[in-house]
Structure formats: C-alpha cells, structure tokens
N, C-alpha and C. Protein backbone atom coordinates (compact mmCIF):
# COMPACT_ATOMS: atom_id res chain seq x y z
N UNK A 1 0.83 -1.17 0.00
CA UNK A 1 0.00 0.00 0.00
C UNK A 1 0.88 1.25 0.00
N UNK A 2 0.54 1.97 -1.39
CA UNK A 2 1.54 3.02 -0.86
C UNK A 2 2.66 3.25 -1.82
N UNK A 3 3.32 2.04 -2.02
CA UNK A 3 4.67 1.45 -2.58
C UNK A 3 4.83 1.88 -3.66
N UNK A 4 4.93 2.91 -4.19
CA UNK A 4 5.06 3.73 -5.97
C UNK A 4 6.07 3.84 -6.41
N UNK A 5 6.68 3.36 -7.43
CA UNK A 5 7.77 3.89 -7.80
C UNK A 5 7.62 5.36 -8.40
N UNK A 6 8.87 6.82 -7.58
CA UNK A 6 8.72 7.69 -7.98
C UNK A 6 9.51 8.26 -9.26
N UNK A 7 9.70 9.23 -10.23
CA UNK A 7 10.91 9.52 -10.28
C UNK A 7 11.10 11.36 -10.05
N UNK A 8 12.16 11.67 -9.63
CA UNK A 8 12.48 13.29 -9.46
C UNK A 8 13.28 13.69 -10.44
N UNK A 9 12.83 14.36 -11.27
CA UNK A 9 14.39 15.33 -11.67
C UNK A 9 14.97 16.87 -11.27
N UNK A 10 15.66 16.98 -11.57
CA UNK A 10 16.43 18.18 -11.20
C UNK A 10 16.70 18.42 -9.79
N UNK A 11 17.30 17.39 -9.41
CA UNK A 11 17.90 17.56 -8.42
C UNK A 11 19.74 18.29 -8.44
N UNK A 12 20.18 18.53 -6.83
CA UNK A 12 21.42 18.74 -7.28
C UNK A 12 22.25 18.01 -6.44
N UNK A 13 23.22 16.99 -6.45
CA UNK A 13 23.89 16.44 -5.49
C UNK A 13 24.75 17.68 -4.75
N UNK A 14 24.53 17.90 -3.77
CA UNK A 14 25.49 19.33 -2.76
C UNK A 14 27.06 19.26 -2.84
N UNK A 15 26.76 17.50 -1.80
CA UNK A 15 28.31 17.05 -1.34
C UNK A 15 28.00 15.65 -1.33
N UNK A 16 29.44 15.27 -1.18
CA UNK A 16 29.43 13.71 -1.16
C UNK A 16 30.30 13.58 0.22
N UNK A 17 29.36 12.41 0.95
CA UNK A 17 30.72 12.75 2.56
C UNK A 17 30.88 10.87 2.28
N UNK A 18 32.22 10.81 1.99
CA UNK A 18 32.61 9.25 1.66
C UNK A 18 32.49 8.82 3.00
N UNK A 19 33.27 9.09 3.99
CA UNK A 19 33.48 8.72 5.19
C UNK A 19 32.38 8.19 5.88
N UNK A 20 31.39 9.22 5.78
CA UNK A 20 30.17 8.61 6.23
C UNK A 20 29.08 7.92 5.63
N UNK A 21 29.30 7.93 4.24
CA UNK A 21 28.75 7.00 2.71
C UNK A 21 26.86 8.38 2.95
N UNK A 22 27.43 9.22 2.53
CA UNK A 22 26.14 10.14 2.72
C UNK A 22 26.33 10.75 1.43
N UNK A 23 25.00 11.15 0.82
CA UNK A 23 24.64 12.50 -0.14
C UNK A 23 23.88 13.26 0.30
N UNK A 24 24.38 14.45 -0.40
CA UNK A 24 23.87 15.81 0.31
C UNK A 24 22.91 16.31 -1.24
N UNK A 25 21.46 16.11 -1.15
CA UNK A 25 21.07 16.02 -2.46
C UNK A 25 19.97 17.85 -2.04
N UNK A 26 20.28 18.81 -3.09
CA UNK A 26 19.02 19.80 -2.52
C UNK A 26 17.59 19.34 -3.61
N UNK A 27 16.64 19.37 -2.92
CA UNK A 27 15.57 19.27 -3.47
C UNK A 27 14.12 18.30 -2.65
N UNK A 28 13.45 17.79 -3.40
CA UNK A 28 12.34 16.83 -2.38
C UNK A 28 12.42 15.69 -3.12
N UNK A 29 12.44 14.62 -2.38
CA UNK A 29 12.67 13.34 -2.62
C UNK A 29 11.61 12.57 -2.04
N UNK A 30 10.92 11.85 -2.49
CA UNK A 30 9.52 11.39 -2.68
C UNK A 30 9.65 9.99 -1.70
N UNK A 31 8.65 9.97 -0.91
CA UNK A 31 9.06 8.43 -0.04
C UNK A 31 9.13 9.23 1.02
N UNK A 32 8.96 8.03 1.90
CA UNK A 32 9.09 8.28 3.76
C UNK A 32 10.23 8.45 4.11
N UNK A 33 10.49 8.89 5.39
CA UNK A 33 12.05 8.99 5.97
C UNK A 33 12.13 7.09 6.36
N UNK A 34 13.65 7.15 5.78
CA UNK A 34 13.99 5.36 5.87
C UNK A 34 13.97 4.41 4.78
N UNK A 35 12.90 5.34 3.57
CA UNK A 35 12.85 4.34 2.31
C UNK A 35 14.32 3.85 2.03
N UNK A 36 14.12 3.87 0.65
CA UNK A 36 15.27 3.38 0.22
C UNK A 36 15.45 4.63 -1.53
N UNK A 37 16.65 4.79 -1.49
CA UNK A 37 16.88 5.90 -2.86
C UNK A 37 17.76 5.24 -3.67
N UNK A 38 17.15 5.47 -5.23
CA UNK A 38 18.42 5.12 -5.96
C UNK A 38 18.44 6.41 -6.89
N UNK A 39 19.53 6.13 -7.25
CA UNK A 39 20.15 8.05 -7.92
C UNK A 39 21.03 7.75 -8.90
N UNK A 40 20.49 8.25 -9.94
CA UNK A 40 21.25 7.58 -11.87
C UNK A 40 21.08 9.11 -12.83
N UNK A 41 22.07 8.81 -13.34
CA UNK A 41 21.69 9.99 -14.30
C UNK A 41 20.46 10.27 -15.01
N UNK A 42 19.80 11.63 -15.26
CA UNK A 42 18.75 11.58 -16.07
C UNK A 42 18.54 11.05 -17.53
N UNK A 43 17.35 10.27 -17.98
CA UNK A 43 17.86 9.76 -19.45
C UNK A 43 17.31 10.68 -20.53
N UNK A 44 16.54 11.59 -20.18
CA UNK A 44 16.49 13.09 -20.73
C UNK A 44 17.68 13.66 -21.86
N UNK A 45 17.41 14.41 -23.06
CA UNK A 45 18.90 15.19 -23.14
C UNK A 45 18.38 16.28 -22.83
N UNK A 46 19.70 17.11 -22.96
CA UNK A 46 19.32 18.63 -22.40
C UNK A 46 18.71 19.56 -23.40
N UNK A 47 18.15 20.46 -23.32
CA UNK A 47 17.45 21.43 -23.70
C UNK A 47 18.74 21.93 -24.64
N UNK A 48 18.30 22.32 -25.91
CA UNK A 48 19.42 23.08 -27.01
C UNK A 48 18.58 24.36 -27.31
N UNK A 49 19.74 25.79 -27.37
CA UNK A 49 19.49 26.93 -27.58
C UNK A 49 18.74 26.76 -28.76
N UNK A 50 17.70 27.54 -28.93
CA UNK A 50 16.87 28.16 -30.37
C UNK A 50 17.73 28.68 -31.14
N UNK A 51 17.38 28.40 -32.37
CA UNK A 51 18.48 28.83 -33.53
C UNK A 51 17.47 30.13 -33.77
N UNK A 52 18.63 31.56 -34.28
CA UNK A 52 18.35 32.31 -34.27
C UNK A 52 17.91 32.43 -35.88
C-alpha cells in the first residue's frame, strides 16, 4: 500500500561525505524517511538553444 515507484528530476547532489557513505542532495525526494533511494543519471537530453 503506498509502494510507488517515484521519479524526481532536477535535483542537485550538494556534497558527497565518503566517510560517512552520505549524499547531500538539494531538493524533495519522494518516499518516507527510511525508504530506500536510488540516484542515476537523467535519461532526458538537455534542452538546445533556439536557432536564431
């Protein structure tokens, strides 16, 4: 019940603290405190300037 797979984009990873195996991600991340996250590049491409 509940159990959705989400997806977010545009997030920004902050920092990476190895030591403590942590990411410092800014944004909202979907799920309860405790889920579980996985984090992959977007398969999106990026937006290209308008030709003038």
């Amino acid at each position: 019940m509940g159990q959705v797979q989400r997806t977010t984009q545009n997030l920004r990873v902050i920092q990476v603290r190895e030591a403590e195996q942590i990411l410092l991600i800014s944004g909202a991340i979907p799920g309860a405190e405790g889920d579980y996250v996985v984090i992959r590049e977007a398969k999106k491409n990026p937006k290209t300037a308008a030709k003038a």
